[in-house]
C-alpha atoms as a PDB file:
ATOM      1  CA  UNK A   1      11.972  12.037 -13.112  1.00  0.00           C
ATOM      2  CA  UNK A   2      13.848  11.291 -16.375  1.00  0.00           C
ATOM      3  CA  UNK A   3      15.219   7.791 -14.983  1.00  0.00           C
ATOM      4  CA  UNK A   4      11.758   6.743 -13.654  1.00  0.00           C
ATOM      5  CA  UNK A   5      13.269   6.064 -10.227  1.00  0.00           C
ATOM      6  CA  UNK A   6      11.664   5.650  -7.362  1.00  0.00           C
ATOM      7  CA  UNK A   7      12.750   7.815  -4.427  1.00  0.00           C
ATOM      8  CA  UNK A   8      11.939   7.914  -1.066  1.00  0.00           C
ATOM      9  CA  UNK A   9      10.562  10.558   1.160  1.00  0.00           C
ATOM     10  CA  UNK A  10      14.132  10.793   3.517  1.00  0.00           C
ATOM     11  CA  UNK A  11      16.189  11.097   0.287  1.00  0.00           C
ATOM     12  CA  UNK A  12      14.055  14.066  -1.017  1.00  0.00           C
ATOM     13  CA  UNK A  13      14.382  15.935   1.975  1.00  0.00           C
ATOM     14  CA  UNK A  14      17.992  15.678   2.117  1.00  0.00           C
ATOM     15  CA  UNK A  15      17.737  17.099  -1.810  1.00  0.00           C
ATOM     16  CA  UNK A  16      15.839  19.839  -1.145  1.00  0.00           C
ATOM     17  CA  UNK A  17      13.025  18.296  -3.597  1.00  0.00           C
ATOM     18  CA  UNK A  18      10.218  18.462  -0.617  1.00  0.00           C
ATOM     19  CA  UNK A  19      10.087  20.917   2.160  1.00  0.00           C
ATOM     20  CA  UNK A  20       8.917  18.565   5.283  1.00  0.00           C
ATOM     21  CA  UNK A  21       7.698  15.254   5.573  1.00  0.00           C
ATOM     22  CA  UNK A  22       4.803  14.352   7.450  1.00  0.00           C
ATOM     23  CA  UNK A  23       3.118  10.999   8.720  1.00  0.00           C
ATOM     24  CA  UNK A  24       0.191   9.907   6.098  1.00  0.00           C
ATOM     25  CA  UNK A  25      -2.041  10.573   9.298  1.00  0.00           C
ATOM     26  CA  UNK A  26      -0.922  14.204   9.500  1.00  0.00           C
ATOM     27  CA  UNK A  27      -0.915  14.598   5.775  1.00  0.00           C
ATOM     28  CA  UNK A  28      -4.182  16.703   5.388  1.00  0.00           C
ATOM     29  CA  UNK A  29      -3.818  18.652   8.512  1.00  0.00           C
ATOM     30  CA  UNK A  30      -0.179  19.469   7.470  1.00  0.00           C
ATOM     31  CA  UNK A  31      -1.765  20.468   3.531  1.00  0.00           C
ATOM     32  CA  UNK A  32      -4.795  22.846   5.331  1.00  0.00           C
ATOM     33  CA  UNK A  33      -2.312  24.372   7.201  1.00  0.00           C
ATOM     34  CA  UNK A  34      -0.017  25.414   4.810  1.00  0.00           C
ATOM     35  CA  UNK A  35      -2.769  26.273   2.038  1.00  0.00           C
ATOM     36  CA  UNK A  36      -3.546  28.606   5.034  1.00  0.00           C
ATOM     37  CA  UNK A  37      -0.355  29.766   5.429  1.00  0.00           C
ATOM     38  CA  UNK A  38      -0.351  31.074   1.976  1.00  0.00           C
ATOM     39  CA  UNK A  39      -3.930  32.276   1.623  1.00  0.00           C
ATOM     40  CA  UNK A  40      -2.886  34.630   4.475  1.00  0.00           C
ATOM     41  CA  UNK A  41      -0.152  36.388   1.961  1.00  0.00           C
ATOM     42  CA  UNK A  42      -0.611  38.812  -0.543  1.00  0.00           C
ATOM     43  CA  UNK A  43      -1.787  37.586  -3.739  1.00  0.00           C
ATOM     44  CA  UNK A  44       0.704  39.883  -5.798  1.00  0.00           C
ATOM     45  CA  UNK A  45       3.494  38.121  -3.967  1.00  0.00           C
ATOM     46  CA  UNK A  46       2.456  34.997  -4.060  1.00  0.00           C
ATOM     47  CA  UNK A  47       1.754  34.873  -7.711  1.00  0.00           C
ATOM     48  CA  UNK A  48       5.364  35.798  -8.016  1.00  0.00           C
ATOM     49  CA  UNK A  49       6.846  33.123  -5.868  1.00  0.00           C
ATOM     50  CA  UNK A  50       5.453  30.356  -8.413  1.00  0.00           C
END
């Protein structure tokens, strides 16, 4: 962020920067799904985890 490089999606995965990458096709059905995901968990928690 501090260089103002560009990085792609492969090398962020292998950083740990970005948990999956998905096609730009699959992009919202991958997002509903994990807002889902954590809707589904406790509030208390989840406030935590960020």
């Amino acid at each position: 962020m501090l260089t103002g490089e560009l990085i792609d999606a492969k090398t962020t995965l292998g950083w740990g920067l970005v948990n999956r990458v998905v096609p730009k096709n699959d992009l919202r059905k991958e997002t509903i799904a994990l807002a889902e995901s954590i809707a589904e968990k406790s509030p208390v928690a989840v406030q935590m985890g960020k």
